[in-house]
Protein backbone atom coordinates (compact mmCIF):
# COMPACT_ATOMS: atom_id res chain seq x y z
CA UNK A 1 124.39 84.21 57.71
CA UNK A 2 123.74 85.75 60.85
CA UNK A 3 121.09 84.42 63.55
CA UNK A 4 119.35 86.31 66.10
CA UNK A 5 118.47 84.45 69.49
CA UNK A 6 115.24 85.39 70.62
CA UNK A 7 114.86 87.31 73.99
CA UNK A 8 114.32 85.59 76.98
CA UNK A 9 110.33 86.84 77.76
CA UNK A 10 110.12 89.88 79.97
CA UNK A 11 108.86 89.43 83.44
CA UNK A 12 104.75 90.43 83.17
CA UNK A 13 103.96 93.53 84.66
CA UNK A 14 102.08 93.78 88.16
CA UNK A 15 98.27 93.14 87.07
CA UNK A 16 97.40 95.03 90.39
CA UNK A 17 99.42 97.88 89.84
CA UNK A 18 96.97 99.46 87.16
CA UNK A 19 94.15 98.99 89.64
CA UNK A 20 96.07 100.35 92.71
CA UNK A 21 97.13 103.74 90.92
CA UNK A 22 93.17 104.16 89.69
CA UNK A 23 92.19 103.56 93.17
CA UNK A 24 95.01 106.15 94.71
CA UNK A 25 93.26 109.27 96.40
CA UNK A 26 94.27 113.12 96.30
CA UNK A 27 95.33 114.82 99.27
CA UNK A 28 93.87 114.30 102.06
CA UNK A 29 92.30 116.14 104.50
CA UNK A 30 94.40 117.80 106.87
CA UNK A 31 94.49 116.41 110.78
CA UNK A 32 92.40 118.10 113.38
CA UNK A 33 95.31 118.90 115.41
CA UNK A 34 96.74 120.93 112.61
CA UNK A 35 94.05 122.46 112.16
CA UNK A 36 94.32 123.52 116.09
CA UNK A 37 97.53 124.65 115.83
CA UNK A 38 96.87 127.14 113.51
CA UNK A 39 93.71 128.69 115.49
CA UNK A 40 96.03 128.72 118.13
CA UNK A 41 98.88 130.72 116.22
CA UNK A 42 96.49 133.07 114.79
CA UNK A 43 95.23 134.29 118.41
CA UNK A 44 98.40 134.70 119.61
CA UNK A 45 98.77 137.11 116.05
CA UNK A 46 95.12 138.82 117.39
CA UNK A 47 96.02 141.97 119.89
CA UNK A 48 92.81 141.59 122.50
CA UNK A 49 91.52 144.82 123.34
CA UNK A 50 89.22 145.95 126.57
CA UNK A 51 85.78 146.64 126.15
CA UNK A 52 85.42 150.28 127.87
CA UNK A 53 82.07 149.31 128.67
């Protein structure tokens, strides 16, 4: 006859956890100096021309 010991009982999972990845956001707005940075580049990309008036 063969006897099976039962399993020590598993460590309980993180009760917060569930809440936390509910509560977890998308992406995020991107920072105003970003944001700069690219107005910036895209001048330098702009060729300024005179006004003949």
């Amino acid at each position: 006859m063969l006897r099976v010991q039962p399993a020590p009982p598993l460590k309980p999972r993180n009760p917060f956890a569930g809440f936390a990845k509910q509560r977890s956001a998308g992406s995020h707005e991107k920072p105003v100096a970003s944001e700069r940075l690219a107005a910036k580049r895209a001048l330098k990309k702009v060729k300024l021309e005179a006004d003949d008036e």
